[in-house]
PDB file of N, CA and C in Angstrom:
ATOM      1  N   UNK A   1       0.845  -1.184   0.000  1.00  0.00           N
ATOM      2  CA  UNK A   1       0.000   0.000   0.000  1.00  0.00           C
ATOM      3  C   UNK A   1       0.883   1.237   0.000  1.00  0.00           C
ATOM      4  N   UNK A   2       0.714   1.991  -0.979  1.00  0.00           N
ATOM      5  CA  UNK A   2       1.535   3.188  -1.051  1.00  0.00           C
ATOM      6  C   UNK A   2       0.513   4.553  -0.523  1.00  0.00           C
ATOM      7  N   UNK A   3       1.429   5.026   0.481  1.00  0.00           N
ATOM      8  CA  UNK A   3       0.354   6.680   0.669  1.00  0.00           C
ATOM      9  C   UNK A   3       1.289   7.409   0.688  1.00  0.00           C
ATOM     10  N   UNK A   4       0.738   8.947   0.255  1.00  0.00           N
ATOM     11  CA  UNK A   4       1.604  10.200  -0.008  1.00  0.00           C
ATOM     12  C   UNK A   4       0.956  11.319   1.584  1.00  0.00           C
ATOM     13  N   UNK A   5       1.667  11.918   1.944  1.00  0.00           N
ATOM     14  CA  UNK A   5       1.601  12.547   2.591  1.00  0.00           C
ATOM     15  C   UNK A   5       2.319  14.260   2.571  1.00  0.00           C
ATOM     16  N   UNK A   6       1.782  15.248   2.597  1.00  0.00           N
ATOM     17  CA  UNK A   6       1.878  16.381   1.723  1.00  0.00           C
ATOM     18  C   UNK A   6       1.916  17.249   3.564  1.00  0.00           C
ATOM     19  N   UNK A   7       3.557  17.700   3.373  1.00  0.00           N
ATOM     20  CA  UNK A   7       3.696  18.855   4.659  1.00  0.00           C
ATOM     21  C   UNK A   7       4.252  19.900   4.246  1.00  0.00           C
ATOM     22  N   UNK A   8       3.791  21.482   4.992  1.00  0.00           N
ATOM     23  CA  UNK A   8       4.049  22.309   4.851  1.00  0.00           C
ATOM     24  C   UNK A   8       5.311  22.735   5.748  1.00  0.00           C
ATOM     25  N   UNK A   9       6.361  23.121   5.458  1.00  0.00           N
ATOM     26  CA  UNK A   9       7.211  23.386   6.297  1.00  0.00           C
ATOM     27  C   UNK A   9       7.744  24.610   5.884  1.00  0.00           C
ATOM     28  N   UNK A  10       8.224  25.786   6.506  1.00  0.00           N
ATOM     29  CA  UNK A  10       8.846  27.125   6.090  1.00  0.00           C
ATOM     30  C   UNK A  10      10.436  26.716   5.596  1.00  0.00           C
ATOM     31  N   UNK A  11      10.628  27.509   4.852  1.00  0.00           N
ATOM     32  CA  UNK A  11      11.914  27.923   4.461  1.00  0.00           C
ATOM     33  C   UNK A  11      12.822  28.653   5.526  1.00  0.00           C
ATOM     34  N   UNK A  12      14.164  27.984   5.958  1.00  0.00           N
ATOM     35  CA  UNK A  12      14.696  28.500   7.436  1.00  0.00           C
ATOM     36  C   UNK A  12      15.755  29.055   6.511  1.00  0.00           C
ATOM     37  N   UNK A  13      16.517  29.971   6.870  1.00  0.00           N
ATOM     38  CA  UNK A  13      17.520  30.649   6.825  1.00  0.00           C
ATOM     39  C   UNK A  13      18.469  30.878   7.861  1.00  0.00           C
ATOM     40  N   UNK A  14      19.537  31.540   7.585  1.00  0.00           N
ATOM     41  CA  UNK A  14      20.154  32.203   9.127  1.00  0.00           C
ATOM     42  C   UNK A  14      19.622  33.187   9.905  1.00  0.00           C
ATOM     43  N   UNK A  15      19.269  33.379  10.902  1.00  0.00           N
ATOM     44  CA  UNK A  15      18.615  34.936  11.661  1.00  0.00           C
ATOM     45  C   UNK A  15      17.249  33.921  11.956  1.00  0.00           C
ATOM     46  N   UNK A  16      16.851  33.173  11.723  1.00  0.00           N
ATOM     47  CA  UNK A  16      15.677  32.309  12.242  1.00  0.00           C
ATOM     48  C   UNK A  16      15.393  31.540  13.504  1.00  0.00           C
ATOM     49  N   UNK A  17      14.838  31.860  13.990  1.00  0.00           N
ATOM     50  CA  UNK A  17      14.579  31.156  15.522  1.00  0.00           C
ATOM     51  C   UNK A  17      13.703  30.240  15.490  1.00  0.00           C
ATOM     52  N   UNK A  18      13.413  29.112  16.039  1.00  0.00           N
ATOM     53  CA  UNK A  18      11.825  28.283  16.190  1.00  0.00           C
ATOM     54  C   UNK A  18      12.051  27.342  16.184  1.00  0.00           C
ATOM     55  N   UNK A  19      10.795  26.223  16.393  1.00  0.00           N
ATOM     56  CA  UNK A  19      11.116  24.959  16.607  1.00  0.00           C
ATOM     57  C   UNK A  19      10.991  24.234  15.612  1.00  0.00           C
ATOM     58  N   UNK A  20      11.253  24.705  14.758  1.00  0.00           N
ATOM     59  CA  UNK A  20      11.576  23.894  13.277  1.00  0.00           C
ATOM     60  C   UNK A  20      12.860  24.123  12.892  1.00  0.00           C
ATOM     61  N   UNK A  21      13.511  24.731  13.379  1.00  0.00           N
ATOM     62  CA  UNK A  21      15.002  25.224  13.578  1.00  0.00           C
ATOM     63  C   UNK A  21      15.562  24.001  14.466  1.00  0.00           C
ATOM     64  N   UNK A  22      14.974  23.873  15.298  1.00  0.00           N
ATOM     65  CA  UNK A  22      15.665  22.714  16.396  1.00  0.00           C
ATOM     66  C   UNK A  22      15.249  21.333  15.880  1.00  0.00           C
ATOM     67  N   UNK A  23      14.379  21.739  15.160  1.00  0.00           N
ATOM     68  CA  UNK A  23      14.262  19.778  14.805  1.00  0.00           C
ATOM     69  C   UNK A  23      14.909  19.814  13.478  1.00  0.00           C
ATOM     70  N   UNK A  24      15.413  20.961  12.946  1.00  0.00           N
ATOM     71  CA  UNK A  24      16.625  20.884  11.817  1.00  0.00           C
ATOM     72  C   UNK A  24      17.900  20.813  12.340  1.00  0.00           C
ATOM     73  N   UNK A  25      18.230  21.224  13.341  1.00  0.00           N
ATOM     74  CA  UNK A  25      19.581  20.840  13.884  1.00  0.00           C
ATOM     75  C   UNK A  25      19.776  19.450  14.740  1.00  0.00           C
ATOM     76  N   UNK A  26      18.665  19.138  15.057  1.00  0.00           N
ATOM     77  CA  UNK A  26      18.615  17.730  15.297  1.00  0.00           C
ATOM     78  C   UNK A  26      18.754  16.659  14.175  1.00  0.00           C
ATOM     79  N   UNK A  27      17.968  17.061  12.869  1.00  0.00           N
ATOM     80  CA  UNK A  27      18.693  16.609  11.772  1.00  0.00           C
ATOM     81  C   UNK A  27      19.811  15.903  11.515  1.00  0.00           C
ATOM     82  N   UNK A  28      19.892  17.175  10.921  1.00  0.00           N
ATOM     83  CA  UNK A  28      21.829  17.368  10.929  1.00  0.00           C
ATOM     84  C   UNK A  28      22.349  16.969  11.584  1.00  0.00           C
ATOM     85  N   UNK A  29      22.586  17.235  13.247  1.00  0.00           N
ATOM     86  CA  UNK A  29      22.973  16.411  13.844  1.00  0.00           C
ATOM     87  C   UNK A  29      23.750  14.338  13.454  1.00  0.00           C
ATOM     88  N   UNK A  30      22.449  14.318  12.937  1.00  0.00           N
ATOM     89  CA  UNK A  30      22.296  12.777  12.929  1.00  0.00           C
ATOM     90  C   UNK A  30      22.947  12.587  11.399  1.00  0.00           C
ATOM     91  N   UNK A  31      23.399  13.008  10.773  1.00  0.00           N
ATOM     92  CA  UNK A  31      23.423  12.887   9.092  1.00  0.00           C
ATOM     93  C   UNK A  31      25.021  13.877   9.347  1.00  0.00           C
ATOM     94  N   UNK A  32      25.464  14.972   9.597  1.00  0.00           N
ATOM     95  CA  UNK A  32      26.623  15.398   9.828  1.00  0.00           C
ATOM     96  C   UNK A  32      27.625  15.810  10.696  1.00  0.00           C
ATOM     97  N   UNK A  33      26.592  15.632  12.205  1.00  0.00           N
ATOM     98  CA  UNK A  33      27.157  16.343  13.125  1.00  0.00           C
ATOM     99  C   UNK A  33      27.742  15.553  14.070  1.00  0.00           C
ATOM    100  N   UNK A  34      28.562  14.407  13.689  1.00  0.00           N
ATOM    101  CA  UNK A  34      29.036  13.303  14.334  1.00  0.00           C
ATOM    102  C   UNK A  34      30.728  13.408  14.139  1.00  0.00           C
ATOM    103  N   UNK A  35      31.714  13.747  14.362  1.00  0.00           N
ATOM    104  CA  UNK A  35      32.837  13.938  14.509  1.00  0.00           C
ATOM    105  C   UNK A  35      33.570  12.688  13.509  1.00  0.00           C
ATOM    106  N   UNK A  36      34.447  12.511  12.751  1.00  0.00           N
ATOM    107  CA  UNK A  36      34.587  11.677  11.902  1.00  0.00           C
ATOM    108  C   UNK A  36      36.465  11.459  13.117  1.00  0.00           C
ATOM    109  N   UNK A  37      36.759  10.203  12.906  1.00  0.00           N
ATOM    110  CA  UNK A  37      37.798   9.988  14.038  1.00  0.00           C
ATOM    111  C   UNK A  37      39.159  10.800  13.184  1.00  0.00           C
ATOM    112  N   UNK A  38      39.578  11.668  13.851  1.00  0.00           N
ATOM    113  CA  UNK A  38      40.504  12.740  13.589  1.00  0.00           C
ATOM    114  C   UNK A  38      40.201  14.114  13.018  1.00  0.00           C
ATOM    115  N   UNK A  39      38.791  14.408  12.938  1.00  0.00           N
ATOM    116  CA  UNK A  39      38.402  15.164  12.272  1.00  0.00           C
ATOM    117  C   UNK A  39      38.034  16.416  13.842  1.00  0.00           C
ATOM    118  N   UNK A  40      37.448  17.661  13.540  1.00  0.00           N
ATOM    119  CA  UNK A  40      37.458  18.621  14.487  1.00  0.00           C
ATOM    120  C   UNK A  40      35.776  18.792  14.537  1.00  0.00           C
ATOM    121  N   UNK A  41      35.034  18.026  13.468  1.00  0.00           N
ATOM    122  CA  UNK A  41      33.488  18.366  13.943  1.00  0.00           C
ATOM    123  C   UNK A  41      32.650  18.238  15.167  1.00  0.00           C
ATOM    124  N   UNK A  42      32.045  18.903  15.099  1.00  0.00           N
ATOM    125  CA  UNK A  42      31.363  19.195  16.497  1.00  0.00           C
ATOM    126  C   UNK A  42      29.641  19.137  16.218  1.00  0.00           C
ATOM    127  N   UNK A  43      28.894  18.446  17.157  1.00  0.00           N
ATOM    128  CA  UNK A  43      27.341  18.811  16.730  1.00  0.00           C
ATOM    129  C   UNK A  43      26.917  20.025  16.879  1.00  0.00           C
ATOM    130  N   UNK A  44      26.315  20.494  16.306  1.00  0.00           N
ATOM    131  CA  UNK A  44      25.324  21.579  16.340  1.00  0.00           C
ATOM    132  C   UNK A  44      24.400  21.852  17.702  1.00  0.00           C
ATOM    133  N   UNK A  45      24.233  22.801  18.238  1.00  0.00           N
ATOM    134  CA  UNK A  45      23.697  23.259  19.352  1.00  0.00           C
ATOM    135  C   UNK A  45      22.277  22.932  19.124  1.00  0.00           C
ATOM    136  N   UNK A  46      21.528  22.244  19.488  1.00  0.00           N
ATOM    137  CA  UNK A  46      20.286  21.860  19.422  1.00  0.00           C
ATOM    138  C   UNK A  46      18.978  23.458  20.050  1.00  0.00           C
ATOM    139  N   UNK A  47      19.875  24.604  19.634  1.00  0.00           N
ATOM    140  CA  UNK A  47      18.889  25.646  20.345  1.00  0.00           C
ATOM    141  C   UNK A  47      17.829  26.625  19.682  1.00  0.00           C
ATOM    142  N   UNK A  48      17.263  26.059  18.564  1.00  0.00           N
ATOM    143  CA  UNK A  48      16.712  26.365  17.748  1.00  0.00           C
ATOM    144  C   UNK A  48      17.063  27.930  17.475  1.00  0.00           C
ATOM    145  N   UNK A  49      18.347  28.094  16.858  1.00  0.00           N
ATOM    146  CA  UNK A  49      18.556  29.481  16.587  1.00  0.00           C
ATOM    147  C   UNK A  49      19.933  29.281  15.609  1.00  0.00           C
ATOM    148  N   UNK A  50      19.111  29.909  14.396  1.00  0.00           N
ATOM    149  CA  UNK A  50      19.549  29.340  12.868  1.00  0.00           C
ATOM    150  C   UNK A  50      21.024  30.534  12.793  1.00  0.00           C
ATOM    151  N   UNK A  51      22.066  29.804  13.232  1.00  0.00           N
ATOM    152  CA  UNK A  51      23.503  30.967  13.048  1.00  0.00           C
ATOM    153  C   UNK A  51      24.284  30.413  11.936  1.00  0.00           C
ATOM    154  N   UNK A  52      25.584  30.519  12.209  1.00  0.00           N
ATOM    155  CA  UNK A  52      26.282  30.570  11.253  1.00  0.00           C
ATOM    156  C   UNK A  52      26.890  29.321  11.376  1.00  0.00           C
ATOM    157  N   UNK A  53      27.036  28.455  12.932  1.00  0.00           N
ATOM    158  CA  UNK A  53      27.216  26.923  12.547  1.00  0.00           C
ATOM    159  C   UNK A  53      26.417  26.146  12.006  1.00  0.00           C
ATOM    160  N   UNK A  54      24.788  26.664  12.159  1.00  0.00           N
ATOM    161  CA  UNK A  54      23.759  25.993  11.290  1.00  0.00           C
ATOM    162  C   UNK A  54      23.627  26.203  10.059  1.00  0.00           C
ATOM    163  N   UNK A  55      23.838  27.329   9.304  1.00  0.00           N
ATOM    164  CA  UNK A  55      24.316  27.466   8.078  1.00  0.00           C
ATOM    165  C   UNK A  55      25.354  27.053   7.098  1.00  0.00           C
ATOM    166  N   UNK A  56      26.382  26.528   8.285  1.00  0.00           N
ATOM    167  CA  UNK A  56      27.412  25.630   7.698  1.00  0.00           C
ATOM    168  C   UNK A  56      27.334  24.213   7.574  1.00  0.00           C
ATOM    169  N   UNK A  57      26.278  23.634   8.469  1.00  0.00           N
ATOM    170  CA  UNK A  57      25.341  22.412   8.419  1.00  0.00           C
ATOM    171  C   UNK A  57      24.904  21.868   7.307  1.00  0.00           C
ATOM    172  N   UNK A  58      23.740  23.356   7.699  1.00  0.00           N
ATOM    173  CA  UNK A  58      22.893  22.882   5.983  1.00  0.00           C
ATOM    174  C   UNK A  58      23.897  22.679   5.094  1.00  0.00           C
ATOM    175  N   UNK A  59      25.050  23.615   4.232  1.00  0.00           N
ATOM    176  CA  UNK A  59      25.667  23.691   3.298  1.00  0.00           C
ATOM    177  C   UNK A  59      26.800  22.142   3.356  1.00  0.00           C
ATOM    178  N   UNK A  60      27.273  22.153   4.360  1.00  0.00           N
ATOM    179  CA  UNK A  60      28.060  20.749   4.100  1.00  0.00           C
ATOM    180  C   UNK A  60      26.695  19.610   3.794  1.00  0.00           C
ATOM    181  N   UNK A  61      25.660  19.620   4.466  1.00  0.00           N
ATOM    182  CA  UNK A  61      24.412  18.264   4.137  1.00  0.00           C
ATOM    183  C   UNK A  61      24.405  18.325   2.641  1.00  0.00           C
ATOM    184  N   UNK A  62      24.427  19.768   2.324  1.00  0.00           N
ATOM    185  CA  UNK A  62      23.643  20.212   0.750  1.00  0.00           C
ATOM    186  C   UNK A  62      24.759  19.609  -0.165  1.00  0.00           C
ATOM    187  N   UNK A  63      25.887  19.758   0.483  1.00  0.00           N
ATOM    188  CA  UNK A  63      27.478  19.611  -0.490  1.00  0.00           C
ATOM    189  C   UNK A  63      27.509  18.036  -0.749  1.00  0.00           C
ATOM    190  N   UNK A  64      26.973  17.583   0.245  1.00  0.00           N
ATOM    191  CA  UNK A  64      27.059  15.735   0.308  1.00  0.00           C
ATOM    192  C   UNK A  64      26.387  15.200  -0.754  1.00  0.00           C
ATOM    193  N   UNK A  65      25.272  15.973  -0.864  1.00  0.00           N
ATOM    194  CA  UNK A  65      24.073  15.717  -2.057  1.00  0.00           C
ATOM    195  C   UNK A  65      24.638  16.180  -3.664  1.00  0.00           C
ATOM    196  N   UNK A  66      25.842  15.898  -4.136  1.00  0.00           N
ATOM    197  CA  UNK A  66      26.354  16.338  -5.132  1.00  0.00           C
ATOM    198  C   UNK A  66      25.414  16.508  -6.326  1.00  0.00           C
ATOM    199  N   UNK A  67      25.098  17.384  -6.768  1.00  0.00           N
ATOM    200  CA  UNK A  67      24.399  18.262  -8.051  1.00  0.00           C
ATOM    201  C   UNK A  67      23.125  18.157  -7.473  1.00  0.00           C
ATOM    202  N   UNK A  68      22.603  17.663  -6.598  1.00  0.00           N
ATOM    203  CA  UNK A  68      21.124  17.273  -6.243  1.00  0.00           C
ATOM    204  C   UNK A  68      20.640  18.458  -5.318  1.00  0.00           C
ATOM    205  N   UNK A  69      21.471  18.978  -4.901  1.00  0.00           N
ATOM    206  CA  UNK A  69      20.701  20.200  -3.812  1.00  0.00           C
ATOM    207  C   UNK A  69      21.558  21.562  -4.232  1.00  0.00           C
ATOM    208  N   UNK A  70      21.192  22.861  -4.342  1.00  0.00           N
ATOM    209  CA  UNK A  70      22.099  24.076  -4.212  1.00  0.00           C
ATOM    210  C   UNK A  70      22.678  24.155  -2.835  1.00  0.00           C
ATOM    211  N   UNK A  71      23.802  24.599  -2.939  1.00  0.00           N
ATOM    212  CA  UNK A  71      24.605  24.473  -2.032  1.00  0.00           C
ATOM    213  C   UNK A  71      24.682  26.098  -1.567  1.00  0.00           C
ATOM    214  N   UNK A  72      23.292  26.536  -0.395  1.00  0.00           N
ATOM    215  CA  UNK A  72      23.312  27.776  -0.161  1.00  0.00           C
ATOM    216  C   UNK A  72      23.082  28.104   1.206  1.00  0.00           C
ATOM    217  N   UNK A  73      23.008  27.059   1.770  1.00  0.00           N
ATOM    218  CA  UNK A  73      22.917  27.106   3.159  1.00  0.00           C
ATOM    219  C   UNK A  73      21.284  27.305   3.682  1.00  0.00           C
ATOM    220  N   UNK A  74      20.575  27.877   2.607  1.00  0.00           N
ATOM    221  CA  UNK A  74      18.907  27.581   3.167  1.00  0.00           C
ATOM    222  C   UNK A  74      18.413  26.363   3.029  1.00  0.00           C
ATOM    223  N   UNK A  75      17.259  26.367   3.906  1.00  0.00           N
ATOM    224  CA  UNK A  75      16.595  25.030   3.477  1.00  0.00           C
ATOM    225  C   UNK A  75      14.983  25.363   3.273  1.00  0.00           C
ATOM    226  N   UNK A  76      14.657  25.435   1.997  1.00  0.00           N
ATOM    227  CA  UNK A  76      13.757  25.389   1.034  1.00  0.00           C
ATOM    228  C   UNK A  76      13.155  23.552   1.094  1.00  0.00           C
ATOM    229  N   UNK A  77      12.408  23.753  -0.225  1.00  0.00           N
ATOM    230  CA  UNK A  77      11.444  22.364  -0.238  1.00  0.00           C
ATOM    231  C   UNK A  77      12.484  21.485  -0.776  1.00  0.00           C
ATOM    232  N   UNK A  78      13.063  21.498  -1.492  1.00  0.00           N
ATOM    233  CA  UNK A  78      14.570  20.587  -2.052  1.00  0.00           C
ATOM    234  C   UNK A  78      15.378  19.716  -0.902  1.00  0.00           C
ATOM    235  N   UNK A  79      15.674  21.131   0.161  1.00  0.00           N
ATOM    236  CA  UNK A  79      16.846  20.376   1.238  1.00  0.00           C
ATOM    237  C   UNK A  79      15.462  19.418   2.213  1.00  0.00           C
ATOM    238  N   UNK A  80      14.067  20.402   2.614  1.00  0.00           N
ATOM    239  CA  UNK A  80      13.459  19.426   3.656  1.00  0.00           C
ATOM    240  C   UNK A  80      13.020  18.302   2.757  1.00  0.00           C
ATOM    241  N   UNK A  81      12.506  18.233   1.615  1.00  0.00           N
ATOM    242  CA  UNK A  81      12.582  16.774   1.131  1.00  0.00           C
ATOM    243  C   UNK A  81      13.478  15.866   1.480  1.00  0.00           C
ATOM    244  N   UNK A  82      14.644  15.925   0.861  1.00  0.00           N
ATOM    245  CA  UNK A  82      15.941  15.239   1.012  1.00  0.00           C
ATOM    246  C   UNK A  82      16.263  14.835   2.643  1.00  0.00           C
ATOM    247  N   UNK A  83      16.111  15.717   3.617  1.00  0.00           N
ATOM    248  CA  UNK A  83      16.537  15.564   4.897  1.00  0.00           C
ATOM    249  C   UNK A  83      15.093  14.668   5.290  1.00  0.00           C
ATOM    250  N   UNK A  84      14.180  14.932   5.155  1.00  0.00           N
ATOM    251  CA  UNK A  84      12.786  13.967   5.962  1.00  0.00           C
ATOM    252  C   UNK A  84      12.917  12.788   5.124  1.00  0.00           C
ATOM    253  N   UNK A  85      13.331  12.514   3.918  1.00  0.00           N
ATOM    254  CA  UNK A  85      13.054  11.332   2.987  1.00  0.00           C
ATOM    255  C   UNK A  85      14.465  10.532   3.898  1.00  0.00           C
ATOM    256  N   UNK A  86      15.651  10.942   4.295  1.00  0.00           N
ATOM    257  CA  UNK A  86      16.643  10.289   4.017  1.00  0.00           C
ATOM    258  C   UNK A  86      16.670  10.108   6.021  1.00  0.00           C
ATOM    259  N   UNK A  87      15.826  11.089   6.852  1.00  0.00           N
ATOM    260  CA  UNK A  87      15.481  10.238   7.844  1.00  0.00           C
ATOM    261  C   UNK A  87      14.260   9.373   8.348  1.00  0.00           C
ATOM    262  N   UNK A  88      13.530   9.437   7.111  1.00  0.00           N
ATOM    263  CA  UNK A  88      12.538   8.233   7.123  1.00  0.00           C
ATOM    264  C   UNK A  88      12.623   7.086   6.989  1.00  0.00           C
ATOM    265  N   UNK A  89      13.560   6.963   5.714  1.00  0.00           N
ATOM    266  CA  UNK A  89      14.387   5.905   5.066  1.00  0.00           C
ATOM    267  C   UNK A  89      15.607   5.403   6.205  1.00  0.00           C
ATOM    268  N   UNK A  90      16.288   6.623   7.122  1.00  0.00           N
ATOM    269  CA  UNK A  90      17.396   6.129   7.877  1.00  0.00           C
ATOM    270  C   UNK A  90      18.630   5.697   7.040  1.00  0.00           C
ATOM    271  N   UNK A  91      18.367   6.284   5.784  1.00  0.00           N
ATOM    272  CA  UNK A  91      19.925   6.239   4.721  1.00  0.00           C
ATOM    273  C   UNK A  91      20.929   7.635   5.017  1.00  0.00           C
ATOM    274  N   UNK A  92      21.810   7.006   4.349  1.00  0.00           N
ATOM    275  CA  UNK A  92      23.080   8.125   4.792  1.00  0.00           C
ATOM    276  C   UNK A  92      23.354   9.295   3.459  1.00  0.00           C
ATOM    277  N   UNK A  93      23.343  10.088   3.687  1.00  0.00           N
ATOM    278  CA  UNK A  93      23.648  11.555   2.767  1.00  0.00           C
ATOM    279  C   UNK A  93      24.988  10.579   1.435  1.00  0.00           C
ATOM    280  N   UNK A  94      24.497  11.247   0.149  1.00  0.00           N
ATOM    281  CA  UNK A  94      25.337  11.082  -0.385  1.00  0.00           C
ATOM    282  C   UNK A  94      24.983   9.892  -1.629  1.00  0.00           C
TER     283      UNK A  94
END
């Protein structure tokens, strides 16, 4: 049985506050914000307040997605597709 399910979600930017902000850095979190062994990454502050480490988030998630996402640091309907499909699925970026 196949069903579609149709959500509205805003377009976040940097300067954005809210709790759609925090369940985007929770995201990320899970998909980039895991320290690779020797590497200097750090998770993202889970404080729903869209700065400039969350902007560097989005853009490395977006960068993983080679030709498939613009690589601009917002997240429009393109990146929340990709990020809800790929933690529904529980597949890895890329």
């Amino acid at each position: 049985m196949n069903s579609q399910v149709t959500v509205s979600l805003p377009t976040l930017r940097k300067g954005d506050e809210s709790g759609e902000v925090r369940r985007l850095q929770q995201m990320l979190n899970v998909f980039i914000g895991h320290a690779e062994e020797g590497s200097v990454a750090e998770p993202l502050d889970e404080d729903g307040i869209f700065g400039r480490r969350t902007e560097q988030g989005v853009k490395t998630f977006q960068g993983l997605e080679v030709g498939t996402l613009t690589v601009d640091g917002v997240v429009g309907p393109k990146t929340w597709t990709k990020l809800l499909t790929m933690w529904l699925s529980g597949s890895e970026p890329g």
